[in-house]
N, C-alpha and C. Protein backbone atom coordinates (compact mmCIF):
# COMPACT_ATOMS: atom_id res chain seq x y z
N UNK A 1 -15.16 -42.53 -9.20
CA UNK A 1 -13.97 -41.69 -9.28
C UNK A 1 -13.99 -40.94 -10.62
N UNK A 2 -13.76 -39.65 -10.53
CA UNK A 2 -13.73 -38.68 -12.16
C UNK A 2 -12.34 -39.25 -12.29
N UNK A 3 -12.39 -39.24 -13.59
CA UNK A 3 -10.59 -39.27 -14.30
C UNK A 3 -11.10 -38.13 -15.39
N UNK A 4 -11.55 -37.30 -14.94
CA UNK A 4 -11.51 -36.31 -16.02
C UNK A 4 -10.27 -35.42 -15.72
N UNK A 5 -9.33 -34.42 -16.67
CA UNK A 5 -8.28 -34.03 -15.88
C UNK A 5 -8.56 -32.99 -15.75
N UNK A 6 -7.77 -31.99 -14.31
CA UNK A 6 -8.16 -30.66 -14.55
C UNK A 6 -8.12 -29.69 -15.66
N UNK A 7 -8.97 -28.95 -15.25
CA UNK A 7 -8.67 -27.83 -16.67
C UNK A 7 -8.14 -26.49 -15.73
N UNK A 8 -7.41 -25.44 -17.06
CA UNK A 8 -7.10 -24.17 -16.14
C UNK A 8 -7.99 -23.66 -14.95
N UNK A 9 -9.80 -24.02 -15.83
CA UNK A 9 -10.58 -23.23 -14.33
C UNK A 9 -10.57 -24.30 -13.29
N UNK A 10 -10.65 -25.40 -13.09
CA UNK A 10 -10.68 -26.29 -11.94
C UNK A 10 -9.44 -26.65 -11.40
N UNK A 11 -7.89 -26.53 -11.72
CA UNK A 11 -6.99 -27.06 -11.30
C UNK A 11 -6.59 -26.32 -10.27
N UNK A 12 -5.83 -26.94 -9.35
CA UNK A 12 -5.76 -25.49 -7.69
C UNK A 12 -4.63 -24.88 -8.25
N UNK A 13 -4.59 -23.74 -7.85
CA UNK A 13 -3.64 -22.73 -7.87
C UNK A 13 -1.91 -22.86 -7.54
N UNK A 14 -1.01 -23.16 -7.91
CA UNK A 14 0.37 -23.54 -7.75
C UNK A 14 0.26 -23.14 -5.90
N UNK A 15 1.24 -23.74 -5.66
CA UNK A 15 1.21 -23.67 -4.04
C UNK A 15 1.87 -22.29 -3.92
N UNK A 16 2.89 -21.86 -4.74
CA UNK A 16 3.76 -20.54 -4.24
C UNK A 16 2.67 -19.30 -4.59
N UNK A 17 1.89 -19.97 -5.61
CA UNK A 17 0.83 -18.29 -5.66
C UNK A 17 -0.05 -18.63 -4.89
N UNK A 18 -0.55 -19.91 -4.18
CA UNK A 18 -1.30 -19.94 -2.80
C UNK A 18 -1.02 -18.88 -1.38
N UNK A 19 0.51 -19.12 -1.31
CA UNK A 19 1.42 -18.50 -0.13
C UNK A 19 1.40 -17.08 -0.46
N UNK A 20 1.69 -16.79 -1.49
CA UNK A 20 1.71 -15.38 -2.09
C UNK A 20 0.67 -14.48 -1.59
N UNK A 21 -0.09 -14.81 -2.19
CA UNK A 21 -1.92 -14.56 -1.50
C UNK A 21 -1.86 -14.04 0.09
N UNK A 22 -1.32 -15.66 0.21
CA UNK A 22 -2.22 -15.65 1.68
C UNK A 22 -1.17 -14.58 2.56
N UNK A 23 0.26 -14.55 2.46
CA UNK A 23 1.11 -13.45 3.08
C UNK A 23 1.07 -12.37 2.76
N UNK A 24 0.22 -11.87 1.16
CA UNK A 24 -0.03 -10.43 1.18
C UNK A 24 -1.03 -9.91 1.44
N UNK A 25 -2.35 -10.80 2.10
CA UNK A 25 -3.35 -10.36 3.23
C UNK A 25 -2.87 -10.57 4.26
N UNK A 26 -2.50 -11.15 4.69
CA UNK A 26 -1.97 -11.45 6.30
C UNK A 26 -1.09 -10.24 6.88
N UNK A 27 -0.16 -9.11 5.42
CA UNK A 27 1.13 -8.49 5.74
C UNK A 27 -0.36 -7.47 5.75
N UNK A 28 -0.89 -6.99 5.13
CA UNK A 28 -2.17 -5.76 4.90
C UNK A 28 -2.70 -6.20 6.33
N UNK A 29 -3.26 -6.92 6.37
CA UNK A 29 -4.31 -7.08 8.07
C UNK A 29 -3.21 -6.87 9.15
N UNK A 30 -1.95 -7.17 9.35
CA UNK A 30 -1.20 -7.19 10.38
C UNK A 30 -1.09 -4.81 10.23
N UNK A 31 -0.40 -4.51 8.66
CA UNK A 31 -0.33 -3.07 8.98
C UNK A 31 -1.12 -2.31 9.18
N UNK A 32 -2.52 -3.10 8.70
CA UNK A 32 -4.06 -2.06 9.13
C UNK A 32 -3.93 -2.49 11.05
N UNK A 33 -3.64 -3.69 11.30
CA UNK A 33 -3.77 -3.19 12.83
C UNK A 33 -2.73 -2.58 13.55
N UNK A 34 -1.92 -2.25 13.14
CA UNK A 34 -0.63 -1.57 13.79
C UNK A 34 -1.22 -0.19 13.54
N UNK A 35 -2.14 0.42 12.11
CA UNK A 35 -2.46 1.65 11.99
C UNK A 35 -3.25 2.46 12.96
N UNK A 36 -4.58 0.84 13.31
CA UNK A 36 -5.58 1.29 13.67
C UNK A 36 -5.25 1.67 15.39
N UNK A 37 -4.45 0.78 15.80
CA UNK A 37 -3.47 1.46 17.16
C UNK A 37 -3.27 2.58 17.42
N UNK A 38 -2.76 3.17 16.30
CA UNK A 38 -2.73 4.85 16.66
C UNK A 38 -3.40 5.80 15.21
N UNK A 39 -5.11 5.47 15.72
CA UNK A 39 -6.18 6.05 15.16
C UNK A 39 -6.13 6.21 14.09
N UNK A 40 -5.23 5.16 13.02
CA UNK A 40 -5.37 5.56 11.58
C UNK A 40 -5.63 4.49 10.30
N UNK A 41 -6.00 4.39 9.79
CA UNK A 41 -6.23 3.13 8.55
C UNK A 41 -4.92 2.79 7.95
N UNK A 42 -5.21 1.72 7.44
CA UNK A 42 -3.23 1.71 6.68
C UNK A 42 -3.74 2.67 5.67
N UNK A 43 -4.03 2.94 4.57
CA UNK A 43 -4.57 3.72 3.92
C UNK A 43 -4.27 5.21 4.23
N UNK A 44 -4.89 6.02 4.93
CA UNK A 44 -4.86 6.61 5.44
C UNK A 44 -3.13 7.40 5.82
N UNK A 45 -2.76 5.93 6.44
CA UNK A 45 -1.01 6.26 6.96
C UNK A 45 -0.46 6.25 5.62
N UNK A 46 -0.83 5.32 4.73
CA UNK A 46 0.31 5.38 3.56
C UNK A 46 -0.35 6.56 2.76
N UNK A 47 -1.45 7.34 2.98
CA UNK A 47 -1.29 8.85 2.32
C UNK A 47 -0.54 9.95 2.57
N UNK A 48 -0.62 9.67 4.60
CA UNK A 48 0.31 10.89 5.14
C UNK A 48 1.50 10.60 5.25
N UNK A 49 2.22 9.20 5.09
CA UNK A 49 3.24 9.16 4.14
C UNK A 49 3.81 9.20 2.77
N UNK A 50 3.07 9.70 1.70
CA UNK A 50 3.10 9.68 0.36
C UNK A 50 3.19 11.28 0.58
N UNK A 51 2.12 12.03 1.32
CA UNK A 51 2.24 13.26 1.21
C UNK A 51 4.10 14.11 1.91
N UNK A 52 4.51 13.09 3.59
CA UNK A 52 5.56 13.93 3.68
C UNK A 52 6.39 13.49 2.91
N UNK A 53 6.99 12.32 2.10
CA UNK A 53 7.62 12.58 1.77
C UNK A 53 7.90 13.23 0.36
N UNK A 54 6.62 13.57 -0.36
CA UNK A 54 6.29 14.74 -1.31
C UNK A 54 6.61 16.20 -0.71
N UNK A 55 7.20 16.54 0.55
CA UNK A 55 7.37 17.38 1.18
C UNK A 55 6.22 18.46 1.45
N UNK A 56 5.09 17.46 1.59
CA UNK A 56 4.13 17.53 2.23
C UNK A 56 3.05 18.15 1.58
N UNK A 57 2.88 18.55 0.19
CA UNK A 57 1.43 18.19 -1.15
C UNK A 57 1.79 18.17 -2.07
N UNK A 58 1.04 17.40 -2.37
CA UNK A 58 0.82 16.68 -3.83
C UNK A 58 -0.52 17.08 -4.56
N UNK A 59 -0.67 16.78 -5.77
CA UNK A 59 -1.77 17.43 -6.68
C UNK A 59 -2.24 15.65 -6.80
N UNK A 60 -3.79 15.98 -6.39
CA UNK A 60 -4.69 14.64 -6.27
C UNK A 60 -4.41 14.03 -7.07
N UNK A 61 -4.46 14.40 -8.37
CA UNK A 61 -4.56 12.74 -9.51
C UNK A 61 -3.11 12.24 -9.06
N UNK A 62 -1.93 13.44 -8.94
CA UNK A 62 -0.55 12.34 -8.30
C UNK A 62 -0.61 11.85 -7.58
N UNK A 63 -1.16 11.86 -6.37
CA UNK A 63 -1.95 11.26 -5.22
C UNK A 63 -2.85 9.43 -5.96
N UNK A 64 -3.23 9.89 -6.96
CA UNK A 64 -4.16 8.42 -7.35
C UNK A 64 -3.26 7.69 -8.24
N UNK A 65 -2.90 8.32 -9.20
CA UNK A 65 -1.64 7.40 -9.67
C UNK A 65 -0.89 7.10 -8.70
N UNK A 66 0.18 7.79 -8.09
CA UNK A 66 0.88 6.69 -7.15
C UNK A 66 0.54 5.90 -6.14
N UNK A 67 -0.98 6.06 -5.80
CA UNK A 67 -1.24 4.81 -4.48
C UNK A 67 -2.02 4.03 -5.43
N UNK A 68 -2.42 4.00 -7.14
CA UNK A 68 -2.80 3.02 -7.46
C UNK A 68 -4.27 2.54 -7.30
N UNK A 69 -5.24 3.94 -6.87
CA UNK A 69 -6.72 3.35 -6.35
C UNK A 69 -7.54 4.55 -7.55
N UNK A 70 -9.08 4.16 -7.32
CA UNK A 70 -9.83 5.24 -8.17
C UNK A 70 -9.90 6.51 -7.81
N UNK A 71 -9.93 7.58 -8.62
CA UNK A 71 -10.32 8.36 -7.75
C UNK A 71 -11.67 8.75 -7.18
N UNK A 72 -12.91 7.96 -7.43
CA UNK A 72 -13.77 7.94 -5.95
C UNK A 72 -12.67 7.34 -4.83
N UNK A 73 -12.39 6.57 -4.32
CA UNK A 73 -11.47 6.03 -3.49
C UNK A 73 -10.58 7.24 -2.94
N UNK A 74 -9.62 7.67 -3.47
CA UNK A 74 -8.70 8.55 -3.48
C UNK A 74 -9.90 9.89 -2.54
N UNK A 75 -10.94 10.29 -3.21
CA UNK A 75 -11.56 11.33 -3.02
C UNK A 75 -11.61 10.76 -1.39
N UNK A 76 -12.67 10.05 -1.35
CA UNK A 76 -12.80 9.11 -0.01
C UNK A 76 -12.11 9.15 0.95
N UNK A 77 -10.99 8.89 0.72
CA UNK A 77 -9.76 9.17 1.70
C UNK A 77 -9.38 10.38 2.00
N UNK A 78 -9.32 11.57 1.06
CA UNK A 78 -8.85 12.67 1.21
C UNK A 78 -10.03 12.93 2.45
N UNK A 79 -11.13 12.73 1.93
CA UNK A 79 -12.25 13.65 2.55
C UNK A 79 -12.10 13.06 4.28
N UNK A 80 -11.85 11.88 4.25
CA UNK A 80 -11.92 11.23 5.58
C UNK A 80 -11.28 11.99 6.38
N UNK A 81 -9.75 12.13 5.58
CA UNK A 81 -8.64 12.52 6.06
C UNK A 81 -8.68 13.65 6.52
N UNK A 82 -9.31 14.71 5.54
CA UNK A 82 -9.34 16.45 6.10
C UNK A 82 -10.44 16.52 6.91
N UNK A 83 -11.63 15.47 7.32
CA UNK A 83 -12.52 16.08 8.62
C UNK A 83 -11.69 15.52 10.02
N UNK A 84 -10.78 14.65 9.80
CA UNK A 84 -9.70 14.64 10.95
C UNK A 84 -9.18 16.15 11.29
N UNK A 85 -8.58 16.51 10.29
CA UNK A 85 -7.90 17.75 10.15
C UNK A 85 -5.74 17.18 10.22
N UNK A 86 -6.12 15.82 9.32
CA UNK A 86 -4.89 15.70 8.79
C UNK A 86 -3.94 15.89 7.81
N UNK A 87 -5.25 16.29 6.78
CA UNK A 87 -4.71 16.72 5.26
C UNK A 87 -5.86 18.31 5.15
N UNK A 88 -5.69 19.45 3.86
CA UNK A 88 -6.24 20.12 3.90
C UNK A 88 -6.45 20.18 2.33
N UNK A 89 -7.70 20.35 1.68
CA UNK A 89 -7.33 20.68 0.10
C UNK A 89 -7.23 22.20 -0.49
N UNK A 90 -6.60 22.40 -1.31
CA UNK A 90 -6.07 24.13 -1.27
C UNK A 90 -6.14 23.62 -3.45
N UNK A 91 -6.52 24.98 -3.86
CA UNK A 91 -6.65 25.31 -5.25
C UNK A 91 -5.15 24.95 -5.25
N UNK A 92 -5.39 24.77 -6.57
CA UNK A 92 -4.11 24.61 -7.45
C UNK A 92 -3.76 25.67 -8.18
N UNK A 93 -2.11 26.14 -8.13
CA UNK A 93 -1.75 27.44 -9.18
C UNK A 93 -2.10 26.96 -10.48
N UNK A 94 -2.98 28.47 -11.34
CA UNK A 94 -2.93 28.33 -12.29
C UNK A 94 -4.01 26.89 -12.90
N UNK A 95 -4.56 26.16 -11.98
CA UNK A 95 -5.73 25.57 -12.44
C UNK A 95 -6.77 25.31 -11.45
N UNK A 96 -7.84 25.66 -11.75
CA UNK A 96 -8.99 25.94 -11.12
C UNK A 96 -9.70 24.52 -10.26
N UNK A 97 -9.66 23.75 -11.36
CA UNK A 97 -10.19 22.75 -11.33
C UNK A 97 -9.40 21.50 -11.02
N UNK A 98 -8.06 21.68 -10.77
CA UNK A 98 -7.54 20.76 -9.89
C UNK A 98 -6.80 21.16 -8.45
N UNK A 99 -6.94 20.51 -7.30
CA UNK A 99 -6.78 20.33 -5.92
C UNK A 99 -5.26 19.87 -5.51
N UNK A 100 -4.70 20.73 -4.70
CA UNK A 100 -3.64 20.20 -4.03
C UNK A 100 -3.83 19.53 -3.00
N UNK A 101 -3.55 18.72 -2.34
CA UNK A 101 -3.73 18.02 -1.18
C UNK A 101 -2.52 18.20 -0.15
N UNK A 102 -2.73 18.80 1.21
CA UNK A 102 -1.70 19.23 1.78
C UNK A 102 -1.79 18.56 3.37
N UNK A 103 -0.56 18.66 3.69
CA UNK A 103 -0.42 17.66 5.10
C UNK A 103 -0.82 18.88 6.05
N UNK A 104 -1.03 18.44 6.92
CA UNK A 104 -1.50 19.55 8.08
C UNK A 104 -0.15 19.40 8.99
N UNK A 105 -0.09 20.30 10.11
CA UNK A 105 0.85 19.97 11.11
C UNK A 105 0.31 18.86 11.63
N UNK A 106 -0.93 18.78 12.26
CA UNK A 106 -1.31 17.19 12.92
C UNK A 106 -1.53 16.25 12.43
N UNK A 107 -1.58 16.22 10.99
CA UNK A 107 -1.25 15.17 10.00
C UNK A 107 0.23 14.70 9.88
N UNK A 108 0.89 15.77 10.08
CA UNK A 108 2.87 15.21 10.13
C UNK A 108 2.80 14.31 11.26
N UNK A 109 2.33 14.91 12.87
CA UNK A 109 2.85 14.72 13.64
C UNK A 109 2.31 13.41 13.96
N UNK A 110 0.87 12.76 13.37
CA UNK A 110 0.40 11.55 13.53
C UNK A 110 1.26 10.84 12.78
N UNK A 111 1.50 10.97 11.19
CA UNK A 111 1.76 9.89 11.12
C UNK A 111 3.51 9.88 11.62
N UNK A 112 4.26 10.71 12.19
CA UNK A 112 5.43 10.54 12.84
C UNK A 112 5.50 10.07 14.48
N UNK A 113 4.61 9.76 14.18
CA UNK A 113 4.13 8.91 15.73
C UNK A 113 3.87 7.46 15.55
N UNK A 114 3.69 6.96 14.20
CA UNK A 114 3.26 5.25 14.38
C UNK A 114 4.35 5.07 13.30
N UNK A 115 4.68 3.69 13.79
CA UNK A 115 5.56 3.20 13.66
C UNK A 115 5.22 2.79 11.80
N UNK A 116 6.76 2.57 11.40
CA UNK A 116 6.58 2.43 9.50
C UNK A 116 6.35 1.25 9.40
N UNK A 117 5.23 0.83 8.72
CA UNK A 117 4.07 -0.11 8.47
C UNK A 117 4.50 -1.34 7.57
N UNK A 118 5.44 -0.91 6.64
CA UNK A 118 6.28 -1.66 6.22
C UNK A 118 7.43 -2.24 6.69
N UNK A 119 8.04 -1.85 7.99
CA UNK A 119 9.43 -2.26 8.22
C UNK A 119 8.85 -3.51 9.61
N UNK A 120 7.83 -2.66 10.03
CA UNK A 120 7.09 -3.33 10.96
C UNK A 120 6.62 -5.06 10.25
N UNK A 121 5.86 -4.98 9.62
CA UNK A 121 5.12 -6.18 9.08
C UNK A 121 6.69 -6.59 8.07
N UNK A 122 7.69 -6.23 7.75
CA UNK A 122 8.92 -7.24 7.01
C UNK A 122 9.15 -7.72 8.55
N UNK A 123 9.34 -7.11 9.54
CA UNK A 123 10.25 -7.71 10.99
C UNK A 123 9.32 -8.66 11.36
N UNK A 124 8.20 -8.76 11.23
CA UNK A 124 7.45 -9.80 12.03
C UNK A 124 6.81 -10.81 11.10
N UNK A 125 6.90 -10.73 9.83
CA UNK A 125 7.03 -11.76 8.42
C UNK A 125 8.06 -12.71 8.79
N UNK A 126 9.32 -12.35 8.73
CA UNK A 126 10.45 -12.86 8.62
C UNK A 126 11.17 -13.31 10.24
N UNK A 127 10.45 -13.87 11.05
CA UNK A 127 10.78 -13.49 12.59
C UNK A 127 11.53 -15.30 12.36
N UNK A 128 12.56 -15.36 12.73
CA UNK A 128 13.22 -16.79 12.73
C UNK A 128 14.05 -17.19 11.19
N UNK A 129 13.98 -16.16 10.54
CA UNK A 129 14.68 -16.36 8.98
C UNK A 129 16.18 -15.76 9.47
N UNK A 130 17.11 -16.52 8.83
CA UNK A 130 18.57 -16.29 8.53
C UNK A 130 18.66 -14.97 7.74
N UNK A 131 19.67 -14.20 8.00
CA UNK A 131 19.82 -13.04 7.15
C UNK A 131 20.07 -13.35 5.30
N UNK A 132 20.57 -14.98 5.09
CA UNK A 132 20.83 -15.00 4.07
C UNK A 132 18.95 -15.62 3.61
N UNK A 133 18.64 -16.22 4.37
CA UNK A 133 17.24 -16.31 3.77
C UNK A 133 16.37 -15.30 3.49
N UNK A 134 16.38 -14.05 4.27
CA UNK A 134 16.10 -12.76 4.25
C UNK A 134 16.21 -12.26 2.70
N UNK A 135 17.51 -12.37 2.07
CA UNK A 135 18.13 -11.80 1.05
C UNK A 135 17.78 -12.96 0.21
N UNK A 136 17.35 -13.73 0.24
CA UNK A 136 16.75 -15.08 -0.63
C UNK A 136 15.58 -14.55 -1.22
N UNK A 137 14.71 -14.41 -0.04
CA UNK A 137 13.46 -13.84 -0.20
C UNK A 137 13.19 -12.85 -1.36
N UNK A 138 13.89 -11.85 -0.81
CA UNK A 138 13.87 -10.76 -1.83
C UNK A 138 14.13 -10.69 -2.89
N UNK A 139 15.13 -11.71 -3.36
CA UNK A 139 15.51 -11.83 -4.85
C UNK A 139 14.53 -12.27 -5.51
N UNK A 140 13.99 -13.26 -4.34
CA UNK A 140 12.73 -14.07 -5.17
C UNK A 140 11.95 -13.44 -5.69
N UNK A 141 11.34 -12.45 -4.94
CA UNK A 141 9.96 -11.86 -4.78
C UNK A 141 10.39 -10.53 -5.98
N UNK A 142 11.87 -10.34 -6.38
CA UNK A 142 11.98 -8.81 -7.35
C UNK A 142 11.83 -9.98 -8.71
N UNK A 143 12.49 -10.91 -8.91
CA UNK A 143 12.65 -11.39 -9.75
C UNK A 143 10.77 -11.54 -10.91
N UNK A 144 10.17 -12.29 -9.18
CA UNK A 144 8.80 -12.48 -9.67
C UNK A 144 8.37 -11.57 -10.54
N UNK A 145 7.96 -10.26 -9.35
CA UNK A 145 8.22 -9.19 -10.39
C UNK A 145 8.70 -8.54 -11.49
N UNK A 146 9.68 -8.93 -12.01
CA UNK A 146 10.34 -8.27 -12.97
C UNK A 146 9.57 -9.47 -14.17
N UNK A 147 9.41 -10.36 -13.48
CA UNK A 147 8.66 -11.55 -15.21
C UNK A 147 7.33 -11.03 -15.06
N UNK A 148 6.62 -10.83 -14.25
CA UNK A 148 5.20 -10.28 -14.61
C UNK A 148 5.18 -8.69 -14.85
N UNK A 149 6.14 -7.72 -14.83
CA UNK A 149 6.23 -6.75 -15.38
C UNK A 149 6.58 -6.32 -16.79
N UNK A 150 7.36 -7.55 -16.77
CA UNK A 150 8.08 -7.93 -18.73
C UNK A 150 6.62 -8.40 -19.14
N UNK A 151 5.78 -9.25 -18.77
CA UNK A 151 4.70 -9.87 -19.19
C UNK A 151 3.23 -8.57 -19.58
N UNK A 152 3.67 -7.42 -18.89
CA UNK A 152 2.57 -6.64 -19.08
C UNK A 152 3.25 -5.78 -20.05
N UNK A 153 4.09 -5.54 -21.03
CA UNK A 153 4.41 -5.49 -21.84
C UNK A 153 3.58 -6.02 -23.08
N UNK A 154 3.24 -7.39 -22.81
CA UNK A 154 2.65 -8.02 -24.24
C UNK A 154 1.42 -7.67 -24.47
């Protein structure tokens, strides 16, 4: 038998950042298959939703700052996206060298055809929770947030 005690790298992971984990792949795999239903990546949907409700383009690097990926990635997607013929890229006023990214009409009308990816995967997360556990949840999960957001501060 070891009686050595754990250390930070060998000790298991608290059980609530176990669950954490495992429900924020489980909530991603459940909205990539609701996407891929009606021919689109989650990715993909959460661009041609970032774009309408930008009222439909955005200038790429705003595009990468707000979804948070590289821009190879970002590029990636755009490009995927406009040989669909869901997004289109158009010069930017007044700078040469940066790209607007614009929704197409059949880019609106797809992604106003599948269902919101988020409201979808909270309804089927939470399927048998009390409304006050509902509102439990959430406090929990802003609160979390708000200490690891104070924490990236230091």
């Amino acid at each position: 038998m070891n009686s050595t005690p754990p250390t930070a790298l060998t000790a298991p992971r608290p059980r609530a950042f176990r669950s954490l984990r495992r429900v924020h792949l489980l909530a991603q795999a459940h909205a990539d298959r609701i996407a891929r239903a009606h021919g689109l990546t989650m990715q993909q949907w959460e661009l041609l939703v970032r774009l309408r409700r930008a009222g439909g383009s955005l200038d790429q690097r705003e595009l990468c700052c707000a979804s948070g990926v590289a821009p190879a990635t970002m590029s990636a997607l755009i490009e995927s996206a406009a040989e669909r013929g869901l997004v289109a890229r158009e010069a930017y006023p007044g700078d040469r060298r940066r790209r607007r990214i614009v929704l197409s009409p059949q880019g609106r009308e797809r992604v106003e055809s599948v269902p919101h990816l988020g409201r979808e995967v909270a309804t089927r997360m939470t399927i048998g929770f009390s409304d006050e556990e509902r509102v439990l949840l959430a406090l929990l999960l802003e609160r979390a947030a708000e200490n690891l957001a104070a924490g990236a501060d230091v």
